[in-house]
PDB file of N, CA and C in Angstrom:
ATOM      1  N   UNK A   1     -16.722  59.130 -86.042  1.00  0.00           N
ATOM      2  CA  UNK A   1     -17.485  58.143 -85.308  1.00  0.00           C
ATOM      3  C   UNK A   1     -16.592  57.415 -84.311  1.00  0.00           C
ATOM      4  N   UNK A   2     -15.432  57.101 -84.755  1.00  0.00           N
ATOM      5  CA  UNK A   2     -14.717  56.150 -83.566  1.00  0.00           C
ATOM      6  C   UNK A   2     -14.016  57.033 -82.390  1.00  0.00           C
ATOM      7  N   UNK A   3     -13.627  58.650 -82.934  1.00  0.00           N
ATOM      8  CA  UNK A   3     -13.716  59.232 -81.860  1.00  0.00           C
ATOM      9  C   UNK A   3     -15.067  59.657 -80.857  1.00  0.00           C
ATOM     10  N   UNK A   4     -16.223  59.636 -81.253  1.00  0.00           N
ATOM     11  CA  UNK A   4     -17.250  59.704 -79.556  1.00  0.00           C
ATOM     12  C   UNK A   4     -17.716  58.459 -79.565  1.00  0.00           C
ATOM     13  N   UNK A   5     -17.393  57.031 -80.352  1.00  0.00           N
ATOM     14  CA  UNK A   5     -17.042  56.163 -80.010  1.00  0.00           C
ATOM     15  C   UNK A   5     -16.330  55.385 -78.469  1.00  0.00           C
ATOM     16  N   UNK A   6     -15.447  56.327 -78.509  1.00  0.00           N
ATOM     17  CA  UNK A   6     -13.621  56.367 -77.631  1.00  0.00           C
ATOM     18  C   UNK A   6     -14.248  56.736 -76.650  1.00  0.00           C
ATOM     19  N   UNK A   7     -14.839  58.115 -76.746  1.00  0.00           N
ATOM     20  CA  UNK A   7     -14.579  59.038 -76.086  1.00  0.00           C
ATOM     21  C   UNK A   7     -16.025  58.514 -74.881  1.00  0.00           C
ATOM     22  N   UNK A   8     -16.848  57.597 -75.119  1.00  0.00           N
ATOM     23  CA  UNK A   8     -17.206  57.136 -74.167  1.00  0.00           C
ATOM     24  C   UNK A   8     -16.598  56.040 -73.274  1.00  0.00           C
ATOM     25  N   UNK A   9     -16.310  55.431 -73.716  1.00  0.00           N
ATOM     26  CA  UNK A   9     -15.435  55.096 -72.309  1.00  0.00           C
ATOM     27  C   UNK A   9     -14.343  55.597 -71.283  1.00  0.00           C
ATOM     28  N   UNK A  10     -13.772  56.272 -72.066  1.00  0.00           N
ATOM     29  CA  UNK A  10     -12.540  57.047 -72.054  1.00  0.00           C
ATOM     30  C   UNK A  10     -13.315  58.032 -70.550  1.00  0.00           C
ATOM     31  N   UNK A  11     -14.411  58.913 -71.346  1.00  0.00           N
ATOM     32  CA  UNK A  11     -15.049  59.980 -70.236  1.00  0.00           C
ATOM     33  C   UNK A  11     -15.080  59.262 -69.148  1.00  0.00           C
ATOM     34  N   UNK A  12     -15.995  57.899 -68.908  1.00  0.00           N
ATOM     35  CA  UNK A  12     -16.213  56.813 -67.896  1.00  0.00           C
ATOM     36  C   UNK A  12     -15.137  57.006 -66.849  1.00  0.00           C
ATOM     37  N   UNK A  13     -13.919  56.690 -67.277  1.00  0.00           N
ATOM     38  CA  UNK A  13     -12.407  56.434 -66.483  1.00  0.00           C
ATOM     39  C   UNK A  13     -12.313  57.579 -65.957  1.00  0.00           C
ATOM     40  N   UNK A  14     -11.996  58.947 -67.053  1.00  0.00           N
ATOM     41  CA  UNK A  14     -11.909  59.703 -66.314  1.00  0.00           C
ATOM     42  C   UNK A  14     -12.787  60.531 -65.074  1.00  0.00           C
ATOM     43  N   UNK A  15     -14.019  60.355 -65.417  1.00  0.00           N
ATOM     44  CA  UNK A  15     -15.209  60.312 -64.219  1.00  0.00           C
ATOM     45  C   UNK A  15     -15.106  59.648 -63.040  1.00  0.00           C
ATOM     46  N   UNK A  16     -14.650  58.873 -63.305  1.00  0.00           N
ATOM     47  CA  UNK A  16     -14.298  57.445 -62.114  1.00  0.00           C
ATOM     48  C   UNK A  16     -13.368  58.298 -61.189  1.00  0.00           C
ATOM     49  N   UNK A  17     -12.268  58.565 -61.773  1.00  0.00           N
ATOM     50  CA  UNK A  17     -10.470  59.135 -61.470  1.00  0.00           C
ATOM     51  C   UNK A  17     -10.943  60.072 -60.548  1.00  0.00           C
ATOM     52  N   UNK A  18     -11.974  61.206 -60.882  1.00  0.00           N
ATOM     53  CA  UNK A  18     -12.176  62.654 -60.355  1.00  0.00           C
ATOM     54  C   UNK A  18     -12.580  62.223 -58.855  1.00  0.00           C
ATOM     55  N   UNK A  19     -12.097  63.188 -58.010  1.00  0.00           N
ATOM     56  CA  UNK A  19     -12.501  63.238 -56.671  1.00  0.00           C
ATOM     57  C   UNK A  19     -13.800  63.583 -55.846  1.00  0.00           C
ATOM     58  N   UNK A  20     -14.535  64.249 -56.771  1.00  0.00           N
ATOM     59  CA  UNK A  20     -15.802  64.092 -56.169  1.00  0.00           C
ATOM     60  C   UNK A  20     -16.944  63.444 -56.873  1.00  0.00           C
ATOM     61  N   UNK A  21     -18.165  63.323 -56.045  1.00  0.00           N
ATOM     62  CA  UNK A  21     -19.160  62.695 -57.095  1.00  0.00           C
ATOM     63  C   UNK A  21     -19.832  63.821 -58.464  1.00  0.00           C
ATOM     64  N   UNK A  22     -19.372  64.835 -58.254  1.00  0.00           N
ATOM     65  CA  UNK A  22     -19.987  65.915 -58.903  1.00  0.00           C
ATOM     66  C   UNK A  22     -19.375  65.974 -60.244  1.00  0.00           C
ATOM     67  N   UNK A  23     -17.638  65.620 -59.761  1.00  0.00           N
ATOM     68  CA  UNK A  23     -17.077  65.749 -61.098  1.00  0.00           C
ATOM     69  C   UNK A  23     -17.195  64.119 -62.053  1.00  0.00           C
ATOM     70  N   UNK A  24     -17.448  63.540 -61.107  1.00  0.00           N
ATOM     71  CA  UNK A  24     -18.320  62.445 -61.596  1.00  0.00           C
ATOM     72  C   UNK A  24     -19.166  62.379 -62.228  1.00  0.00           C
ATOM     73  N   UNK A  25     -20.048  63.028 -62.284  1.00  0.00           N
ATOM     74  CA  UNK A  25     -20.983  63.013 -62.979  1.00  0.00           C
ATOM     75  C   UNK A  25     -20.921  64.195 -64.033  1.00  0.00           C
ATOM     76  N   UNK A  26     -20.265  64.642 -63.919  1.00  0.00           N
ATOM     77  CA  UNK A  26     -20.027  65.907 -64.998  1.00  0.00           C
ATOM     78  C   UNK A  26     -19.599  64.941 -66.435  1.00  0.00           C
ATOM     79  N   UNK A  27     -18.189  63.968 -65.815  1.00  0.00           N
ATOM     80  CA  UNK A  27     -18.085  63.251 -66.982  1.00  0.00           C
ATOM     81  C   UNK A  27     -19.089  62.492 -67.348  1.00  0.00           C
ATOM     82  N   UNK A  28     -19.852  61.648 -66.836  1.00  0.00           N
ATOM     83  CA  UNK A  28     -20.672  60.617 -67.091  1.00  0.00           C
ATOM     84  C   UNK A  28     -21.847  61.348 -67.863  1.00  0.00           C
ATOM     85  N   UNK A  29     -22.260  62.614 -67.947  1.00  0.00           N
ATOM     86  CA  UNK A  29     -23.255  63.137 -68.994  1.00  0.00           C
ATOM     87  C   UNK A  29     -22.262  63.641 -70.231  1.00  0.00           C
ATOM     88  N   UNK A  30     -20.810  63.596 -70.110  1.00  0.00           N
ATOM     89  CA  UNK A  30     -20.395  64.413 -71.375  1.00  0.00           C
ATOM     90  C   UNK A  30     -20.192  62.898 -72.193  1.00  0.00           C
ATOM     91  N   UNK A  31     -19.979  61.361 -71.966  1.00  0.00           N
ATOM     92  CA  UNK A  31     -19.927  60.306 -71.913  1.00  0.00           C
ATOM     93  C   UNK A  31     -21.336  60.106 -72.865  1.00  0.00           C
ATOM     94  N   UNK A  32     -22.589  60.369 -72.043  1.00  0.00           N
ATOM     95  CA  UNK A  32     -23.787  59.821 -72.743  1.00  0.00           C
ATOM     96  C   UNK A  32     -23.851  60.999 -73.873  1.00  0.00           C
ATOM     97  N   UNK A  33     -23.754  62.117 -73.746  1.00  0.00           N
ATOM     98  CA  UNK A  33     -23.793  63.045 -74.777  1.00  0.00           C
ATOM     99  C   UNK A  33     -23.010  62.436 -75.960  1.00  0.00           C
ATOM    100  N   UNK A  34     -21.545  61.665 -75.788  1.00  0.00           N
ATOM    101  CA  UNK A  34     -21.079  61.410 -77.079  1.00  0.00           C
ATOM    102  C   UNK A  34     -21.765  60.437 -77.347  1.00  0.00           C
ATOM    103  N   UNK A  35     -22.626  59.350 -76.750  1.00  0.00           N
ATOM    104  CA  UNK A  35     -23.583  58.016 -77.110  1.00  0.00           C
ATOM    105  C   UNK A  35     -24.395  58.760 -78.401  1.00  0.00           C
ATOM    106  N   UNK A  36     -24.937  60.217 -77.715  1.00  0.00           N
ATOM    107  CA  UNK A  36     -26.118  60.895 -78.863  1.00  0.00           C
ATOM    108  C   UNK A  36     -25.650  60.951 -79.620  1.00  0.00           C
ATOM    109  N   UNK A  37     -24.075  61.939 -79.728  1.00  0.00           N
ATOM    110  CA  UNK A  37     -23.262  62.081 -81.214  1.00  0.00           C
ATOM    111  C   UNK A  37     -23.287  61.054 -81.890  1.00  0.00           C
ATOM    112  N   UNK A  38     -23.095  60.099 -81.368  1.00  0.00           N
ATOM    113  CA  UNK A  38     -22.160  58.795 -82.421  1.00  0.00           C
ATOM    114  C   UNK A  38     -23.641  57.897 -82.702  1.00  0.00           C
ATOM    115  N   UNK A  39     -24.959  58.339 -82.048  1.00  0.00           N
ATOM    116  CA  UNK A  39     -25.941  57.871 -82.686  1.00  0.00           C
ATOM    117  C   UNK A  39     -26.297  58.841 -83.629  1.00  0.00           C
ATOM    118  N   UNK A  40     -26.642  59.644 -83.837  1.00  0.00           N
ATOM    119  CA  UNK A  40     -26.451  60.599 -84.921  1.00  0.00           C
ATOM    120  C   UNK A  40     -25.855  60.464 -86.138  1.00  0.00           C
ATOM    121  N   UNK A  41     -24.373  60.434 -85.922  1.00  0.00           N
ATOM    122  CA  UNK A  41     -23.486  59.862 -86.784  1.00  0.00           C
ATOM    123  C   UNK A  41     -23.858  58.914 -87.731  1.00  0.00           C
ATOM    124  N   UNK A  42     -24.861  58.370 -87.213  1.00  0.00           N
ATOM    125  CA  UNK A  42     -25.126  56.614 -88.039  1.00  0.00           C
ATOM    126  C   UNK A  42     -26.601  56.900 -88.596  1.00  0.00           C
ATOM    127  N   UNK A  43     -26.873  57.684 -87.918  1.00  0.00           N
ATOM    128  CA  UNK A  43     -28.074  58.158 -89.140  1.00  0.00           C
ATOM    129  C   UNK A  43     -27.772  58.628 -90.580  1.00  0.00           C
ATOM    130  N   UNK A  44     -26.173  60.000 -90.016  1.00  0.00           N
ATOM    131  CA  UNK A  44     -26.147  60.537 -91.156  1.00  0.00           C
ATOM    132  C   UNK A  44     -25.497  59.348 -91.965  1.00  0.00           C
ATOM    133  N   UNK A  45     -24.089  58.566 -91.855  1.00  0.00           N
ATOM    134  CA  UNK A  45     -24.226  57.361 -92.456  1.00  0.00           C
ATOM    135  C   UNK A  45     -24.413  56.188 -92.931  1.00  0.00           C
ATOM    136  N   UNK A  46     -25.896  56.464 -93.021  1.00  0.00           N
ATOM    137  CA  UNK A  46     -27.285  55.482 -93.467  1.00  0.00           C
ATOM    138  C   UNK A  46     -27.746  56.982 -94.088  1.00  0.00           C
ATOM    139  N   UNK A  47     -28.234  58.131 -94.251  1.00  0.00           N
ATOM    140  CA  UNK A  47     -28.509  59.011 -95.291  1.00  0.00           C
ATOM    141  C   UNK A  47     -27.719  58.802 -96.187  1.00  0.00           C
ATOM    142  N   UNK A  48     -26.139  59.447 -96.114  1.00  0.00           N
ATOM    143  CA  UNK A  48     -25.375  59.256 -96.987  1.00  0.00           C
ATOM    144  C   UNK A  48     -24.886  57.851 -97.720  1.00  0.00           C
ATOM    145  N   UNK A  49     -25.600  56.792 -97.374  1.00  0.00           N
ATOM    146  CA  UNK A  49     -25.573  55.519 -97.646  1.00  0.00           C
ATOM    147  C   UNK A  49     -23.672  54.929 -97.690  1.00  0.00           C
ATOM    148  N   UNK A  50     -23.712  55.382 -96.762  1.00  0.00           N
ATOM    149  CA  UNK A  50     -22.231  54.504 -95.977  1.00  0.00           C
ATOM    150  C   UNK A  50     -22.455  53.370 -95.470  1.00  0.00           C
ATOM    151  N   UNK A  51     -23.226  53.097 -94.790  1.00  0.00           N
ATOM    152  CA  UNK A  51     -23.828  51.779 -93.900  1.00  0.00           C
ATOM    153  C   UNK A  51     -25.545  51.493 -94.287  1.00  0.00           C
ATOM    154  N   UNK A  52     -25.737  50.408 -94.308  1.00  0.00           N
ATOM    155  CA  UNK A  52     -27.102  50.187 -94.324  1.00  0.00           C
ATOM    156  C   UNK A  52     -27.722  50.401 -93.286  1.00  0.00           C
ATOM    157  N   UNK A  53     -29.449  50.256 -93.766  1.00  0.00           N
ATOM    158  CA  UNK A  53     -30.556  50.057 -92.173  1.00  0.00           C
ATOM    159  C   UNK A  53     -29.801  48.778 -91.675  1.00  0.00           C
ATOM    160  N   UNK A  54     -29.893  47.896 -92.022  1.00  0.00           N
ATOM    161  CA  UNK A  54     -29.645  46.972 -90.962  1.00  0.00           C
ATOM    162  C   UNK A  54     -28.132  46.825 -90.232  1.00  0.00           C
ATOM    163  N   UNK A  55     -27.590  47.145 -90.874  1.00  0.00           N
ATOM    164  CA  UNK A  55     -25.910  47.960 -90.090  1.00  0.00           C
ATOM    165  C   UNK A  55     -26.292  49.027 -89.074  1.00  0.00           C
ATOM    166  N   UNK A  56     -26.999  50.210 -89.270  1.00  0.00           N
ATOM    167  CA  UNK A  56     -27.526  51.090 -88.430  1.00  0.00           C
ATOM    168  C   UNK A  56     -28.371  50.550 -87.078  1.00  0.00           C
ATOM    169  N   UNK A  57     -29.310  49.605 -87.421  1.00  0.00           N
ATOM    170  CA  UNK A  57     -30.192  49.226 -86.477  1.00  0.00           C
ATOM    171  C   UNK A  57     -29.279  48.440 -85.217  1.00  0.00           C
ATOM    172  N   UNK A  58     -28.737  47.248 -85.651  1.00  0.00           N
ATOM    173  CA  UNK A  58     -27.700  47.298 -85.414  1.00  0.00           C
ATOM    174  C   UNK A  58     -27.138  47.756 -84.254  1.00  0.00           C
ATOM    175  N   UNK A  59     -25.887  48.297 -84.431  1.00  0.00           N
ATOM    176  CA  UNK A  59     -25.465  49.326 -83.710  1.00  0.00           C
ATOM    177  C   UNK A  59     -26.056  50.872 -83.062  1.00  0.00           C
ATOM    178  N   UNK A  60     -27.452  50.858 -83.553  1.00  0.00           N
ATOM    179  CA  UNK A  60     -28.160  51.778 -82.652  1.00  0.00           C
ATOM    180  C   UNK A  60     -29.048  50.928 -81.227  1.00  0.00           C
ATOM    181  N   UNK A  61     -29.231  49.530 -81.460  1.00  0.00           N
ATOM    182  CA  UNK A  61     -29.509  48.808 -80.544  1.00  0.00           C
ATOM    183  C   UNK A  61     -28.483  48.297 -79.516  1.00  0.00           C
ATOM    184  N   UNK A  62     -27.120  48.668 -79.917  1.00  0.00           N
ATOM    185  CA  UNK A  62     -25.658  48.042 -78.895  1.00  0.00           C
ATOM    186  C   UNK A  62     -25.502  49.891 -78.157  1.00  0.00           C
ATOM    187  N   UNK A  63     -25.928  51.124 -79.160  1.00  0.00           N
ATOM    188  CA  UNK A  63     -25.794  51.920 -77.950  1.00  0.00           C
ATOM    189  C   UNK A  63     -26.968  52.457 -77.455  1.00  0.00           C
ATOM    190  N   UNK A  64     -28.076  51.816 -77.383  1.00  0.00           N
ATOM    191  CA  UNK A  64     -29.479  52.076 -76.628  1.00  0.00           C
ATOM    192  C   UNK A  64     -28.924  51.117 -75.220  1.00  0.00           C
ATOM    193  N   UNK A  65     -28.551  50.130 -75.641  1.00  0.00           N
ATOM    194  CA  UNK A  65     -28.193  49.310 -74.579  1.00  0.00           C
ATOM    195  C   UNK A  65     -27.247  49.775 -73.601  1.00  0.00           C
ATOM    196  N   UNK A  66     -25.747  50.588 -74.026  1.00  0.00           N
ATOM    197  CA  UNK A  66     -25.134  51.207 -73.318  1.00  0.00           C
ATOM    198  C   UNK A  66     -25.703  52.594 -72.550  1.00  0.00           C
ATOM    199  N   UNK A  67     -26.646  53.289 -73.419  1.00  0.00           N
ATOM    200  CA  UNK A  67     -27.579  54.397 -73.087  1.00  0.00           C
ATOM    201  C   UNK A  67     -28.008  54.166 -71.235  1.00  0.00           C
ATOM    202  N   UNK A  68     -28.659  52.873 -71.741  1.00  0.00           N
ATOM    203  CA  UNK A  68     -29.233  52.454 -70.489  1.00  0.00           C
ATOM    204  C   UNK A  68     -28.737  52.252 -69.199  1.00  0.00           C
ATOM    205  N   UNK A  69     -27.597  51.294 -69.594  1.00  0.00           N
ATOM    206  CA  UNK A  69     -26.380  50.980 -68.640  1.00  0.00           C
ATOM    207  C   UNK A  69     -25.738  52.146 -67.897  1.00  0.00           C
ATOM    208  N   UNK A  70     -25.092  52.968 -68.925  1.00  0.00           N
ATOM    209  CA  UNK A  70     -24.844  54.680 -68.433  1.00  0.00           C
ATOM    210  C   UNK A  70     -25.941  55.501 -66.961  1.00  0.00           C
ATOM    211  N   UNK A  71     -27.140  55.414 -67.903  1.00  0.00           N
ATOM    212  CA  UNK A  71     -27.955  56.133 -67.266  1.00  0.00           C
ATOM    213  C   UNK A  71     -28.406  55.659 -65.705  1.00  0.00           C
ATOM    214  N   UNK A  72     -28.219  54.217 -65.827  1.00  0.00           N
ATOM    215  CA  UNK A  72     -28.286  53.774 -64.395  1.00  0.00           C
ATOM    216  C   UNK A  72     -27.313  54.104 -63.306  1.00  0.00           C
ATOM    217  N   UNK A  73     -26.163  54.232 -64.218  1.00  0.00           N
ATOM    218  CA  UNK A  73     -24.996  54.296 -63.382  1.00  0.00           C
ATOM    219  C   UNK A  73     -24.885  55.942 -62.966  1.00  0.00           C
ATOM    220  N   UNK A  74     -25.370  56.996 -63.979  1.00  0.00           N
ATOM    221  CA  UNK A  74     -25.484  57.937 -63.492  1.00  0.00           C
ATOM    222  C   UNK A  74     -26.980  58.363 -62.119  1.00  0.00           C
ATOM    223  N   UNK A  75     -28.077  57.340 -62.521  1.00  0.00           N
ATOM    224  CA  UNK A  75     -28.702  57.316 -61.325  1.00  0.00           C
ATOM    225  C   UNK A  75     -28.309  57.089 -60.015  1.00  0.00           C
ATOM    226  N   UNK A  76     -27.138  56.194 -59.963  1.00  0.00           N
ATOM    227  CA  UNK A  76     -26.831  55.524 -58.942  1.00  0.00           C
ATOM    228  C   UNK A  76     -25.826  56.130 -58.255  1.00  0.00           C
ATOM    229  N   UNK A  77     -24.640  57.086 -59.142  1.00  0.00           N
ATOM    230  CA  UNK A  77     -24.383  58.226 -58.821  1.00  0.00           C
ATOM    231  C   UNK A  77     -24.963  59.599 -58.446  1.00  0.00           C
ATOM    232  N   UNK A  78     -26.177  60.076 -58.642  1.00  0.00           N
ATOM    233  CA  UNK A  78     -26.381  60.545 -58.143  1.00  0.00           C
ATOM    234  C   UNK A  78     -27.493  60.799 -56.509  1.00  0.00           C
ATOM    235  N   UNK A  79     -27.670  59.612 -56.433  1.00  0.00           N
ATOM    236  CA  UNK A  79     -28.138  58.957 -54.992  1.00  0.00           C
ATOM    237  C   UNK A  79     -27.153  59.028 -54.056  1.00  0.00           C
ATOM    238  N   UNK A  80     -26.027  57.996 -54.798  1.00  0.00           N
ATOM    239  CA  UNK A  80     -24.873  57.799 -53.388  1.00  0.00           C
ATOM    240  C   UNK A  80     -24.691  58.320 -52.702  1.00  0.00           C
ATOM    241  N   UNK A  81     -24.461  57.762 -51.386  1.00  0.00           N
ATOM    242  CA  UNK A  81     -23.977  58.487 -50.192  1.00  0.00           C
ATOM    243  C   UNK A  81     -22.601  58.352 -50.099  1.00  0.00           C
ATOM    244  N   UNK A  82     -21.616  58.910 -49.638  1.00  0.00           N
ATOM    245  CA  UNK A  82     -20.393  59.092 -49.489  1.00  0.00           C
ATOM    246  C   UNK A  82     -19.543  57.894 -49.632  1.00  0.00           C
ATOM    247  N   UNK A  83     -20.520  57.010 -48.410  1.00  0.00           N
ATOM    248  CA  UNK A  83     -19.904  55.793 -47.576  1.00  0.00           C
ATOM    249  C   UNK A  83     -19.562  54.739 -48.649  1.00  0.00           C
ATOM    250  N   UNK A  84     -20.666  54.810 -49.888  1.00  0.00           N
ATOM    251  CA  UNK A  84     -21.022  53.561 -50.456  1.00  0.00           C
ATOM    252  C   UNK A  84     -19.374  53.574 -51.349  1.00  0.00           C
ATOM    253  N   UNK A  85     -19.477  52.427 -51.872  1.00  0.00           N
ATOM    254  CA  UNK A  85     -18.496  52.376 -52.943  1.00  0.00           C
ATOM    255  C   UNK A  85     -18.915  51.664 -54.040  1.00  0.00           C
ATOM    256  N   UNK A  86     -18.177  52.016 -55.512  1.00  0.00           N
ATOM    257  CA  UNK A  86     -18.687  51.302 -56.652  1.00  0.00           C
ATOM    258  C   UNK A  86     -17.912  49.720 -56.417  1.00  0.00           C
ATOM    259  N   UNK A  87     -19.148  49.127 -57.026  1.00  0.00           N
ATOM    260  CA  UNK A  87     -18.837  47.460 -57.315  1.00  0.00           C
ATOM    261  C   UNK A  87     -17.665  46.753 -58.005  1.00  0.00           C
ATOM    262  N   UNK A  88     -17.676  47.556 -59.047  1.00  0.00           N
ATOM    263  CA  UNK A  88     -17.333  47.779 -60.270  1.00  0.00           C
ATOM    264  C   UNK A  88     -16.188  48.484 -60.282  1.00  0.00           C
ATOM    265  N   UNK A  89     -15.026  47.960 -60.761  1.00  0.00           N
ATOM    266  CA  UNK A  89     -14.047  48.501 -61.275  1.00  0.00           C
ATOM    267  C   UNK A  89     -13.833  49.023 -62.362  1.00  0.00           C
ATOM    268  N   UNK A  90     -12.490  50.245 -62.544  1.00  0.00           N
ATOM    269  CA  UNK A  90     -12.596  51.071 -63.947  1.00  0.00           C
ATOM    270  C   UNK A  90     -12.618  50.258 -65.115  1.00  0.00           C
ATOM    271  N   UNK A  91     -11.536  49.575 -65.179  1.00  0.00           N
ATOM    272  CA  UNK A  91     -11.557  48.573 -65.885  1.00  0.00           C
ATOM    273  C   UNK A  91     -12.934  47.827 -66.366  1.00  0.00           C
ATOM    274  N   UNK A  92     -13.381  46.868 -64.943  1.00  0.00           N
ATOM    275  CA  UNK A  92     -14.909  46.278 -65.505  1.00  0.00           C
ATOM    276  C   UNK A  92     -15.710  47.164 -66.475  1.00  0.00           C
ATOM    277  N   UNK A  93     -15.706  48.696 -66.018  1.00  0.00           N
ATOM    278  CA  UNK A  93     -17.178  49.345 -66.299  1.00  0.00           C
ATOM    279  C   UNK A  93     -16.038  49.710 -68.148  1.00  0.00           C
ATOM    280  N   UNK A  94     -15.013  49.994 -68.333  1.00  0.00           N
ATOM    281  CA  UNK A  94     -14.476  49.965 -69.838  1.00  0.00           C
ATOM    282  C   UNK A  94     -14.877  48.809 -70.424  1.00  0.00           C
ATOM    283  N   UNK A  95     -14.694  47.680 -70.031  1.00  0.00           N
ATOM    284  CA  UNK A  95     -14.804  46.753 -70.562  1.00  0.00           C
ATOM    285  C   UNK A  95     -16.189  46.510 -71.040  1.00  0.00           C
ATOM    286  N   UNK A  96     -17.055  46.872 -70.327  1.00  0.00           N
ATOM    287  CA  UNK A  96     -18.317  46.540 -70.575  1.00  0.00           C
ATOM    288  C   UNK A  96     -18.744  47.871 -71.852  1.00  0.00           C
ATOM    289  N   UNK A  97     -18.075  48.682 -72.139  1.00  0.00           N
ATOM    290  CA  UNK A  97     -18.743  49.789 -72.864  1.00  0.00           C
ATOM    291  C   UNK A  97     -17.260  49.836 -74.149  1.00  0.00           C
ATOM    292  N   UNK A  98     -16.624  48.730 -74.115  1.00  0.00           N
ATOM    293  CA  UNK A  98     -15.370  48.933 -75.497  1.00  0.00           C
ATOM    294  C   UNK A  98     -15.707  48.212 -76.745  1.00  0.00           C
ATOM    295  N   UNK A  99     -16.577  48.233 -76.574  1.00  0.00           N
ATOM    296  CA  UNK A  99     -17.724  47.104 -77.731  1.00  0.00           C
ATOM    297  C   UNK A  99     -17.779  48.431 -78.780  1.00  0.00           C
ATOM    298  N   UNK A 100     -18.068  49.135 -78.403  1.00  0.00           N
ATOM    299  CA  UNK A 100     -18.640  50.470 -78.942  1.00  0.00           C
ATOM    300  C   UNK A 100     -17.260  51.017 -79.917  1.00  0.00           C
ATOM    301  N   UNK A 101     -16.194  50.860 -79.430  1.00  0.00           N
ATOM    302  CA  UNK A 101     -14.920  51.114 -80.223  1.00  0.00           C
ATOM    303  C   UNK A 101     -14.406  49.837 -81.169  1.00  0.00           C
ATOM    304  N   UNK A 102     -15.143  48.821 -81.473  1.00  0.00           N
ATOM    305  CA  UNK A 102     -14.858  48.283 -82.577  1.00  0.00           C
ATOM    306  C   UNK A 102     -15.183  48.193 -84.170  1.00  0.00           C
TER     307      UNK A 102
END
């Protein structure tokens, strides 16, 4: 769990880093893909009764929220025009998604 935890923000940066918008976005779906894993994850521990429902709910509501956040940002990537630039620094956009690694 704390690795596709990581590994979303982590993808973020490196998405950011890449030189085009394409490889941009290549990371930013392998990013939300680990959101699915690591929601998954918390199903199976709430089956296996590792964590409770309300531990699960929880933290399936902090990454619905990042879900969202992601998905905009991949909307907004894939609109952009060349010219534009992000608002948002690497940093800002980690910061906003390192919640998820605690």
């Amino acid at each position: 769990m704390r690795k596709a935890a990581i590994s979303v923000p982590s993808n973020i940066a490196e998405g950011i880093g890449r030189n085009t918008n394409n490889d941009t976005l290549q990371f930013l779906y392998i990013s939300r893909g680990s959101l699915y894993e690591l929601e998954t994850q918390l199903y199976l521990a709430e089956d296996l009764t590792f964590i409770n429902t309300q531990t699960r709910e929880i933290l399936c509501d902090k990454i619905t929220l990042v879900n969202k956040m992601l998905s905009g940002f991949i909307t907004y990537k894939s609109s952009k025009k060349p010219s534009m630039h992000l608002a948002l620094s690497t940093n800002d956009l980690i910061t906003k998604f390192s919640f998820l690694c605690t």
